[in-house]
PDB file of N, CA and C in Angstrom:
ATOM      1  N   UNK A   1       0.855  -1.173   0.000  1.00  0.00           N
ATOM      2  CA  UNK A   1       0.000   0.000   0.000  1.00  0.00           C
ATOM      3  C   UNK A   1       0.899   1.233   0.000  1.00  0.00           C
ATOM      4  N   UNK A   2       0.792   1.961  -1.066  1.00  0.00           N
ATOM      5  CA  UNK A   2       1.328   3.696  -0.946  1.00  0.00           C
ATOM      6  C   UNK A   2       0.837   4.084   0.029  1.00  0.00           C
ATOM      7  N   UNK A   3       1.424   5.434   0.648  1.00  0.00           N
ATOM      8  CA  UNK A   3       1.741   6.228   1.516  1.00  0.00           C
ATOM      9  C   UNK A   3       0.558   7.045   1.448  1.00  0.00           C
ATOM     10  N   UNK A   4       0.304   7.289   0.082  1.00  0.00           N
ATOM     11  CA  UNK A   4      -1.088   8.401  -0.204  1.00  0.00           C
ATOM     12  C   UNK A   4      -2.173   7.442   0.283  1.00  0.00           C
ATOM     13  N   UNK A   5      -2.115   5.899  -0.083  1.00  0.00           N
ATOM     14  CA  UNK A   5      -3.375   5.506   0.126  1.00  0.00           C
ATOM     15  C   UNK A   5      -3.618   5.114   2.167  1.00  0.00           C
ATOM     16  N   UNK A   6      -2.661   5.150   2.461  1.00  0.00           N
ATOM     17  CA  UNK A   6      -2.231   4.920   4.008  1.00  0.00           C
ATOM     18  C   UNK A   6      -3.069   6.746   4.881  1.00  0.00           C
ATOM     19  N   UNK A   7      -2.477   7.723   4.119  1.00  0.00           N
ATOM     20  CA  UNK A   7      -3.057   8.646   4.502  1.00  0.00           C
ATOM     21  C   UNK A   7      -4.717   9.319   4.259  1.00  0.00           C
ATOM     22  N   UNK A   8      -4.904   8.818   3.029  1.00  0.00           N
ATOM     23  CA  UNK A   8      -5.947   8.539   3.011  1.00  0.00           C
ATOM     24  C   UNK A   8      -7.170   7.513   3.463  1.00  0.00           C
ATOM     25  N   UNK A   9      -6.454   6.407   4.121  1.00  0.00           N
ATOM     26  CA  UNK A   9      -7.334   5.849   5.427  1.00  0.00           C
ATOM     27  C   UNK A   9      -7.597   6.889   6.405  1.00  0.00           C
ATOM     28  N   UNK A  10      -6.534   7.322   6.795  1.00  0.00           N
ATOM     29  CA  UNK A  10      -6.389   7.986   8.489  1.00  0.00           C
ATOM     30  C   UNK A  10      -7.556   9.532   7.683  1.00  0.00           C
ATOM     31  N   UNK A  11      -7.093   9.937   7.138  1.00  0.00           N
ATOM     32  CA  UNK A  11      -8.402  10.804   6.518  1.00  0.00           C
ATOM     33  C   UNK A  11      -9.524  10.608   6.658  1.00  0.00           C
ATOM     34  N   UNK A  12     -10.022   9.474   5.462  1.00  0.00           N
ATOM     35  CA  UNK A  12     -11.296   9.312   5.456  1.00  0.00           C
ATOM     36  C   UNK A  12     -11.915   8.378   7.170  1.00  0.00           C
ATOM     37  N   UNK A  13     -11.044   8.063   8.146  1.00  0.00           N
ATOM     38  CA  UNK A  13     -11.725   7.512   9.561  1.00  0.00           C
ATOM     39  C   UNK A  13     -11.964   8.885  10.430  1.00  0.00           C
ATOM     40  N   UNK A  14     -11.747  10.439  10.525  1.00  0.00           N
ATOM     41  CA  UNK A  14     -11.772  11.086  11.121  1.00  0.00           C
ATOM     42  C   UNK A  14     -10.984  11.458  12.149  1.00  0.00           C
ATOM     43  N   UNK A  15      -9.566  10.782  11.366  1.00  0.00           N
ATOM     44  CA  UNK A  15      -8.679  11.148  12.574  1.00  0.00           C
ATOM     45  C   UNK A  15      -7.170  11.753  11.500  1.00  0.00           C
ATOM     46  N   UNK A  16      -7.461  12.923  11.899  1.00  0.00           N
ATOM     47  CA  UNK A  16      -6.379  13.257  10.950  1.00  0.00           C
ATOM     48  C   UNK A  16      -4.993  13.428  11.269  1.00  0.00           C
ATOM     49  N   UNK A  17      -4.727  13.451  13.133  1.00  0.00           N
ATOM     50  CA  UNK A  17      -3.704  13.382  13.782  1.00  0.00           C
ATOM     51  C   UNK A  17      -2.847  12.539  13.545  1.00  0.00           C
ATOM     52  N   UNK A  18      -3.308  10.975  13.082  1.00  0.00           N
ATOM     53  CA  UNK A  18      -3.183  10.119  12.640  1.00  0.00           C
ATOM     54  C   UNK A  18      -2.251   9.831  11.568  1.00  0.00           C
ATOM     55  N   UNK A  19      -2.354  10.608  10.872  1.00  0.00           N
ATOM     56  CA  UNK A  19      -1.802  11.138   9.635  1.00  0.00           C
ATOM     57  C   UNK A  19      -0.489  11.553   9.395  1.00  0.00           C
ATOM     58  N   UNK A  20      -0.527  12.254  10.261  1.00  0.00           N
ATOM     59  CA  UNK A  20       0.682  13.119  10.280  1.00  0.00           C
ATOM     60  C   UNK A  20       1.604  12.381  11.173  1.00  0.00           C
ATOM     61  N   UNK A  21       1.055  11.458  12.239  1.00  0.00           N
ATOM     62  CA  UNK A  21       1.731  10.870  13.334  1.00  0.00           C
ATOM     63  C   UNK A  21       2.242   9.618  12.648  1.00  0.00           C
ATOM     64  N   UNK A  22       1.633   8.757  11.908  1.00  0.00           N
ATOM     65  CA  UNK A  22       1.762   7.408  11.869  1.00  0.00           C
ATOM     66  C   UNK A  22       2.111   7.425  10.510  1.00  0.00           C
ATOM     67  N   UNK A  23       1.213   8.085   9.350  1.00  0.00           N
ATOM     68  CA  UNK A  23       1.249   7.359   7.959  1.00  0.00           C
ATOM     69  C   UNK A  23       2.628   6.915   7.461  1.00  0.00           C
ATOM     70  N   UNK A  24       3.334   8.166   8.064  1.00  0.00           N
ATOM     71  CA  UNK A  24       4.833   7.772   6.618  1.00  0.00           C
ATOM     72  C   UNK A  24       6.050   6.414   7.864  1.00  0.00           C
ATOM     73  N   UNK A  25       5.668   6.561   9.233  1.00  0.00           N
ATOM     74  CA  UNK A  25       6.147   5.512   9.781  1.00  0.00           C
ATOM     75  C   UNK A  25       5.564   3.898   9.036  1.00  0.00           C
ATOM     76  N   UNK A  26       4.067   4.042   9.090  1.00  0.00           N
ATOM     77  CA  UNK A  26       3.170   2.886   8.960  1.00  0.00           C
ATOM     78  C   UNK A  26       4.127   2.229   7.550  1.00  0.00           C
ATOM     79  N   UNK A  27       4.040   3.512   6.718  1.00  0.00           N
ATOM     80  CA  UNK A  27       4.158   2.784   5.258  1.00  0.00           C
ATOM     81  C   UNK A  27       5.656   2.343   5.080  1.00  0.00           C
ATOM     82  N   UNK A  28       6.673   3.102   5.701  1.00  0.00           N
ATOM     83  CA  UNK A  28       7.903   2.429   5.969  1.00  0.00           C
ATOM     84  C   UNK A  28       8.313   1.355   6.465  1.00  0.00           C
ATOM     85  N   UNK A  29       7.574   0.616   7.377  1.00  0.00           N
ATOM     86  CA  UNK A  29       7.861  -0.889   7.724  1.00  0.00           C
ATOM     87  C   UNK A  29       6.775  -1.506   6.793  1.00  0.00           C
ATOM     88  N   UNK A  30       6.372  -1.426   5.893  1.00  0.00           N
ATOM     89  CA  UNK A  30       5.918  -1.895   5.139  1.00  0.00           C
ATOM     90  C   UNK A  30       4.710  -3.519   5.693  1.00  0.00           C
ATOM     91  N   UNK A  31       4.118  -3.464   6.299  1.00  0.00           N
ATOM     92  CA  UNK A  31       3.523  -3.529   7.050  1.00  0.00           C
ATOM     93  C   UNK A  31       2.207  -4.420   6.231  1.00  0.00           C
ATOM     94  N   UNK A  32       1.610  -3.357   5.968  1.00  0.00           N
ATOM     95  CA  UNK A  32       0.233  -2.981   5.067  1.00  0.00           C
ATOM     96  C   UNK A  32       0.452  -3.126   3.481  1.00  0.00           C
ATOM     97  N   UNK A  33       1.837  -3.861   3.253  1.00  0.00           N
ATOM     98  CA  UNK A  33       2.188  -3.777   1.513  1.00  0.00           C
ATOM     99  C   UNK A  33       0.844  -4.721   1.298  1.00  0.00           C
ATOM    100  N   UNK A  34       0.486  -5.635   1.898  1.00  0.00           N
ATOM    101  CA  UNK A  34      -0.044  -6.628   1.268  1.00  0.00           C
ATOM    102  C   UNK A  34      -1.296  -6.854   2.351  1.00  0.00           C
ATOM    103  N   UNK A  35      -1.966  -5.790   2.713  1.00  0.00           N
ATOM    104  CA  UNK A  35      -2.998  -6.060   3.789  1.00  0.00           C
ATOM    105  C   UNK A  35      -4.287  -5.442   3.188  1.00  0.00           C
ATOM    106  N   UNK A  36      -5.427  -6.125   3.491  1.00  0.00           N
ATOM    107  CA  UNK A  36      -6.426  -6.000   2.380  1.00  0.00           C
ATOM    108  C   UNK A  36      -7.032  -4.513   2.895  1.00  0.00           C
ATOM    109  N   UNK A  37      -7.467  -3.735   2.326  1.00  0.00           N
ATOM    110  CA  UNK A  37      -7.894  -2.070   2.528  1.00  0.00           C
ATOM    111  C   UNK A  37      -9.148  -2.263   3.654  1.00  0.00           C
ATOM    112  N   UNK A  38      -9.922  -2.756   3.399  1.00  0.00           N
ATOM    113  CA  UNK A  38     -11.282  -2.998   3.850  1.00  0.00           C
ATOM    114  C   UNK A  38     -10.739  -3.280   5.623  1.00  0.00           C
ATOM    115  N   UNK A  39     -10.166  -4.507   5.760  1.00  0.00           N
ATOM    116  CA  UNK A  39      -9.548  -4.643   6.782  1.00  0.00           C
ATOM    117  C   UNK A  39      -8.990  -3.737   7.790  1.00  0.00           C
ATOM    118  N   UNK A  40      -7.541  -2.826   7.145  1.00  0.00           N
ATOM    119  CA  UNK A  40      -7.565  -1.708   7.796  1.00  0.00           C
ATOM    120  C   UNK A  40      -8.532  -0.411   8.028  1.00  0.00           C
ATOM    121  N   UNK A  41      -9.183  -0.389   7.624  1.00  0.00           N
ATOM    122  CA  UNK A  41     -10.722   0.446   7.500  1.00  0.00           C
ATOM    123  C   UNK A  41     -11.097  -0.040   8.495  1.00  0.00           C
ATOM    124  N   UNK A  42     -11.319  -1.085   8.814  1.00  0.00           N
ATOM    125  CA  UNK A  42     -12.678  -1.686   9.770  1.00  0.00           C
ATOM    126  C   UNK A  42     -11.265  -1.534  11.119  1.00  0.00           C
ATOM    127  N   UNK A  43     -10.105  -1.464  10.913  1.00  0.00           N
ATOM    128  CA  UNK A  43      -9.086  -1.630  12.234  1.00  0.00           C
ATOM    129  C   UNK A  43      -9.581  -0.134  12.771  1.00  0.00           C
ATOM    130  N   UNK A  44      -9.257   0.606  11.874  1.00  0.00           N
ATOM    131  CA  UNK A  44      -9.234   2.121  11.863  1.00  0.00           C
ATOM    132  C   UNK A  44     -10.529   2.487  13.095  1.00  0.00           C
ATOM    133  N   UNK A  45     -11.352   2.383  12.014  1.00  0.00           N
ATOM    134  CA  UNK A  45     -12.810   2.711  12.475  1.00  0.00           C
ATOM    135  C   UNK A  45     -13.506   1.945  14.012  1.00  0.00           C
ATOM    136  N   UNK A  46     -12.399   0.683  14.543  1.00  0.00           N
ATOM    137  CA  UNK A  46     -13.339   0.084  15.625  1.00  0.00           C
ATOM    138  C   UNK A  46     -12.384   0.929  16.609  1.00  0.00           C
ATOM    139  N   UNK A  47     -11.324   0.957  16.458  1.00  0.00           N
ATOM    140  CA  UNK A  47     -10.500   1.395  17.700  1.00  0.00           C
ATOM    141  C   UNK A  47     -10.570   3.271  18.047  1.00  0.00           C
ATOM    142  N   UNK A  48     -10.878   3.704  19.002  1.00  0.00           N
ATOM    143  CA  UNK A  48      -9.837   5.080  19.237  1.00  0.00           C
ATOM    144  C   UNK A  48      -8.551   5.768  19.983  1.00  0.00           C
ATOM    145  N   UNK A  49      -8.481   6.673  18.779  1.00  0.00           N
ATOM    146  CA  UNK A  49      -7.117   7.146  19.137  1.00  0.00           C
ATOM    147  C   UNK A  49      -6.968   8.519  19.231  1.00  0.00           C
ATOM    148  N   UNK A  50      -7.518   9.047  20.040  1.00  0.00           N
ATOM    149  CA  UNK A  50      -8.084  10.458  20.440  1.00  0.00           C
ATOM    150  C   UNK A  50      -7.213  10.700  20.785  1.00  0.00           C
ATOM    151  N   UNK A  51      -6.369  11.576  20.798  1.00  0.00           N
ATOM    152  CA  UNK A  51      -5.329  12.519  22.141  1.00  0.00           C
ATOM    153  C   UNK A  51      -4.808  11.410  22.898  1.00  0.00           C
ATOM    154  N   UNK A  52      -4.332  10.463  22.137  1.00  0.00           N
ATOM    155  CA  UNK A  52      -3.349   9.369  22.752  1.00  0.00           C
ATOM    156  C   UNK A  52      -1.768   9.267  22.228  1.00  0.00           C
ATOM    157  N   UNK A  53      -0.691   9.480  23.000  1.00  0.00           N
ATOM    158  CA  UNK A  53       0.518   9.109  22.343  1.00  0.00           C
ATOM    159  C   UNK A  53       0.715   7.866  21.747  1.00  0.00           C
ATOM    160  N   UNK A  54       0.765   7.800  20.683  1.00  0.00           N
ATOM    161  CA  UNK A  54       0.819   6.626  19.791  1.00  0.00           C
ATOM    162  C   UNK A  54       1.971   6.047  19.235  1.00  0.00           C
ATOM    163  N   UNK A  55       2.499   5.414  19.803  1.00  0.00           N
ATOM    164  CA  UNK A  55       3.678   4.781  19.165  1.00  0.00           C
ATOM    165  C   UNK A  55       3.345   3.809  18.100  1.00  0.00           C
ATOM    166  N   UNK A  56       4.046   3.648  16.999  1.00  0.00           N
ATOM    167  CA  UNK A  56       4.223   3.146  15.578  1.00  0.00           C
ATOM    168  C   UNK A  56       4.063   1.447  15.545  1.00  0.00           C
ATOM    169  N   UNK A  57       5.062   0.920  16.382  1.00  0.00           N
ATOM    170  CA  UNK A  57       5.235  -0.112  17.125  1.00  0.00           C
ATOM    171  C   UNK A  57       3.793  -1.031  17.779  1.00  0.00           C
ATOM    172  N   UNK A  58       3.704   0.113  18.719  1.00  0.00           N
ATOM    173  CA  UNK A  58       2.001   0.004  19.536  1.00  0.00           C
ATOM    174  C   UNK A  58       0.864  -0.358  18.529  1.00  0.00           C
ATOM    175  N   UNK A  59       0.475   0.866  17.675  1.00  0.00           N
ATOM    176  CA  UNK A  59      -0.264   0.751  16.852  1.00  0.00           C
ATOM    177  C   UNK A  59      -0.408  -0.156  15.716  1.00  0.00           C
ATOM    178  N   UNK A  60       0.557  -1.233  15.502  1.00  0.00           N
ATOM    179  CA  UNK A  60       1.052  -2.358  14.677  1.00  0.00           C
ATOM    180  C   UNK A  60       0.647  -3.330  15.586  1.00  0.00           C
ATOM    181  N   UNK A  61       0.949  -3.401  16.524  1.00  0.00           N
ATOM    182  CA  UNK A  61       0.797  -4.437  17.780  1.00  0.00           C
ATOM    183  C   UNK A  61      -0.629  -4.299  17.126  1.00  0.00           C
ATOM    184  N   UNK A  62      -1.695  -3.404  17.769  1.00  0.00           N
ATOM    185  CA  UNK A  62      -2.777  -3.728  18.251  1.00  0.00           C
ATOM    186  C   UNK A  62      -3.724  -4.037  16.501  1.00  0.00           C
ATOM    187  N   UNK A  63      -3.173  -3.374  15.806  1.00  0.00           N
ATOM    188  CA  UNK A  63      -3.433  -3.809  14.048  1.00  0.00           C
ATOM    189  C   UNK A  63      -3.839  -5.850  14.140  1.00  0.00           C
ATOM    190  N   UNK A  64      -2.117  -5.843  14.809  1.00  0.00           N
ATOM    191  CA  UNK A  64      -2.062  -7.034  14.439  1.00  0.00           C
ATOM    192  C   UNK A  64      -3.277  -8.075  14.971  1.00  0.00           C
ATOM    193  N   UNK A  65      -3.498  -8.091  16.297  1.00  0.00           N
ATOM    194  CA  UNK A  65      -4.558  -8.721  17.112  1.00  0.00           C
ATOM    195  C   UNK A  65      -5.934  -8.253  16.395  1.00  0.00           C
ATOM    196  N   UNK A  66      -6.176  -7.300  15.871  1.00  0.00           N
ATOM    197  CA  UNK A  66      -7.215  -7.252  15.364  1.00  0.00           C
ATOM    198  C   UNK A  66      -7.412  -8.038  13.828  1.00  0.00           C
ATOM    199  N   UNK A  67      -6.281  -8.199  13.288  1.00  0.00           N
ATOM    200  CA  UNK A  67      -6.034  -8.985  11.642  1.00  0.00           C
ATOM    201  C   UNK A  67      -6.421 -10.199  12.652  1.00  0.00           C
ATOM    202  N   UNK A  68      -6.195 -10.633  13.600  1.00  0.00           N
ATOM    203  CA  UNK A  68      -5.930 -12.140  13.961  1.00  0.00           C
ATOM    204  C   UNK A  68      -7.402 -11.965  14.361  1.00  0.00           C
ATOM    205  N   UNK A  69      -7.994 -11.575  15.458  1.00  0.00           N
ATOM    206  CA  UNK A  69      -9.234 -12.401  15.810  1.00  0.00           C
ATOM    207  C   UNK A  69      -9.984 -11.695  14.376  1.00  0.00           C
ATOM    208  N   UNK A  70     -10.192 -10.913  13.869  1.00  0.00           N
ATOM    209  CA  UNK A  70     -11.031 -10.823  12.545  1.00  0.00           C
ATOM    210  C   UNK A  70     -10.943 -11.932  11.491  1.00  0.00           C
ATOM    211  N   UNK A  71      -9.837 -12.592  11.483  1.00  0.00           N
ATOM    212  CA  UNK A  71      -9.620 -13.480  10.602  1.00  0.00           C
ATOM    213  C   UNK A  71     -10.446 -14.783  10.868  1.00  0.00           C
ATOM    214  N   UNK A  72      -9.937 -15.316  12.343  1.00  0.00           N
ATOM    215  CA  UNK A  72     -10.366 -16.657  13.260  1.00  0.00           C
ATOM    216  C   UNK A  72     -11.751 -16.159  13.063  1.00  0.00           C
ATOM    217  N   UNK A  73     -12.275 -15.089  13.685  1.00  0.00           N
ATOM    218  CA  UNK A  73     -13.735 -15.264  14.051  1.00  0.00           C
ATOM    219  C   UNK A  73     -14.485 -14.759  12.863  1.00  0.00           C
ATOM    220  N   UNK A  74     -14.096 -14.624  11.507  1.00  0.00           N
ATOM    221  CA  UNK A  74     -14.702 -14.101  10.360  1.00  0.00           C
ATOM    222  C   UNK A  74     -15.779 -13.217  10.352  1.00  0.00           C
ATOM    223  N   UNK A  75     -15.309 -11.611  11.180  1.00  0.00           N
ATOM    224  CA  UNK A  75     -15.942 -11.232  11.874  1.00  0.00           C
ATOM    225  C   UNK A  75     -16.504 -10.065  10.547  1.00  0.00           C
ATOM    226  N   UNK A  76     -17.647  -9.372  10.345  1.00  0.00           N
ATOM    227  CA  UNK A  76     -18.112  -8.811   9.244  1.00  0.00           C
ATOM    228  C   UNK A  76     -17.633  -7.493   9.008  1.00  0.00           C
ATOM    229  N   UNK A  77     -17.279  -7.077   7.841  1.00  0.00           N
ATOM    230  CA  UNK A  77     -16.017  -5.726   7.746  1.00  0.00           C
ATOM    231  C   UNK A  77     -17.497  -4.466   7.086  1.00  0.00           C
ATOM    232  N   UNK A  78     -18.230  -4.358   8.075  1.00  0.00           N
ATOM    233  CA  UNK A  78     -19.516  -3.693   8.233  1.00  0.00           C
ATOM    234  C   UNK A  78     -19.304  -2.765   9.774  1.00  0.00           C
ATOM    235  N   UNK A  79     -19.596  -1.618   9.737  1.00  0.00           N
ATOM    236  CA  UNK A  79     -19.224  -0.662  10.645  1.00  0.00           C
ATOM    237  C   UNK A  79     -19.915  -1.433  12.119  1.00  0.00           C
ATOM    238  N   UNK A  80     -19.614  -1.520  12.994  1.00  0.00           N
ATOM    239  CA  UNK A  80     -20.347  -2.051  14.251  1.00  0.00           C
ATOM    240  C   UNK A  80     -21.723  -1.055  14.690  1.00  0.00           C
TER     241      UNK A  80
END
């Protein structure tokens, strides 16, 4: 996944802090080269990250647990 399309998640979820904090880290560990869009959308959109220090690291961590039980529990990529 490009960098534009990485920032344009954190855009279109309403968090634009996001953006500026994470995108060009996110897209540098390359991470998300091969992670389906919809997926990170639905990561984006269940979790918040309001006025939280966010480490790059952290925010991969918790990505990850969410790829995993979404996967196991084939959970529906439909807004909750």
């Amino acid at each position: 996944m490009e960098r534009e399309q990485i920032e344009g998640l954190f855009e279109e979820s309403g968090n634009p802090g996001l953006n500026s904090k994470l995108a060009y880290k996110v897209w540098m560990t390359g991470v998300w080269d091969e992670e389906d869009e919809d997926r990170i959308e639905a990561f984006i959109d269940a979790y918040s990250f309001e006025e939280e220090g966010i480490i790059t690291g952290e925010f991969l961590y918790h990505y990850r647990i969410f790829a995993y039980i979404h996967e196991r529990n084939e959970l529906p990529l439909l807004p909750f």
